[in-house]
Protein backbone atom coordinates (compact mmCIF):
# COMPACT_ATOMS: atom_id res chain seq x y z
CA UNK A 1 75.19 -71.67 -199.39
CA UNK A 2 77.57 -73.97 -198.38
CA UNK A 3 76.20 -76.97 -200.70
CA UNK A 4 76.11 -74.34 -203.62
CA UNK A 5 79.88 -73.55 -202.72
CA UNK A 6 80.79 -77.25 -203.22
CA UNK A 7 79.42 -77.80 -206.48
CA UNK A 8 76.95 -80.47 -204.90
CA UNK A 9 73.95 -78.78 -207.31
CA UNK A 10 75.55 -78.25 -210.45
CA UNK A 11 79.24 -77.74 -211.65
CA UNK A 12 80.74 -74.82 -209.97
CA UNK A 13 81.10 -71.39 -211.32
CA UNK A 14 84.15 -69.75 -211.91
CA UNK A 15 84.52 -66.26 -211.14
CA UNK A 16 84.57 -64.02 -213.86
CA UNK A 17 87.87 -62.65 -215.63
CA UNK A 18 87.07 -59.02 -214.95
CA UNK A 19 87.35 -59.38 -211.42
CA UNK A 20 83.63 -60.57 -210.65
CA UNK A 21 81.52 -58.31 -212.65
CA UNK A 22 78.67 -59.85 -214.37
CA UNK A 23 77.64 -59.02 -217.89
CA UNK A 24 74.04 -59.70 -217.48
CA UNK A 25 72.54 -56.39 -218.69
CA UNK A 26 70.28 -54.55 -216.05
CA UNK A 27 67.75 -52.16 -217.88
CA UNK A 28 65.46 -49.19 -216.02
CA UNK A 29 62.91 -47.18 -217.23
CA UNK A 30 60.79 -44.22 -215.89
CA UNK A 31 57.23 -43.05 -216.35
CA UNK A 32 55.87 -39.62 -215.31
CA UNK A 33 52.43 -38.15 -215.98
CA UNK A 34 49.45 -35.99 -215.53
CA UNK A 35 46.14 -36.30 -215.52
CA UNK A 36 43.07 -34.23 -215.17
CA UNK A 37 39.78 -35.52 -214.13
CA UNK A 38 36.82 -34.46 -212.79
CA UNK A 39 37.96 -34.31 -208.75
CA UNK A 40 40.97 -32.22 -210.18
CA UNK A 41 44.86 -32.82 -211.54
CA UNK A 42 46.73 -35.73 -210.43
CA UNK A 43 50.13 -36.78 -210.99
CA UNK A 44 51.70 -40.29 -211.66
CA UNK A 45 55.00 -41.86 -212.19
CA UNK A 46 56.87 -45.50 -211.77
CA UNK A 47 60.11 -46.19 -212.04
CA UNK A 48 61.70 -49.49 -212.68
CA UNK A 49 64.53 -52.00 -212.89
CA UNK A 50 64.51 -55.06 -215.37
CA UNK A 51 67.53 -58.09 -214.88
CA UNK A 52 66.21 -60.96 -217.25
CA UNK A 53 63.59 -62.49 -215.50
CA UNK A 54 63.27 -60.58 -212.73
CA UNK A 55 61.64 -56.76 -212.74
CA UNK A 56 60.99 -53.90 -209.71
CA UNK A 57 58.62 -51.53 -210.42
CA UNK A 58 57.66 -48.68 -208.12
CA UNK A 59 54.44 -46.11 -209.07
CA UNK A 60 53.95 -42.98 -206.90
């Protein structure tokens, strides 16, 4: 942290004019189901986040 602070990796980043807020867009998206099988009916869902490169995804 304290190396990244000091512009020792890279030139340093200024904070952003709005007071800090970011305009990197964060997406989410949700998934619910049913489906019916030969043991019975079974429900599914995920729900997920998506910020460029990096996703979170959570099924139930």
């Amino acid at each position: 942290m304290a190396l990244a602070a000091c512009g020792v990796d890279g030139e340093p980043q200024q904070p952003a004019p709005d007071g800090g807020t970011s305009s990197v867009p964060v997406t989410g998206s949700a998934t619910v189901g049913m489906s019916v099988g030969s043991s019975g009916t079974r429900g599914y869902g995920a729900v997920g986040l998506s910020n460029g490169p990096v996703s979170l995804i959570v099924g139930f």
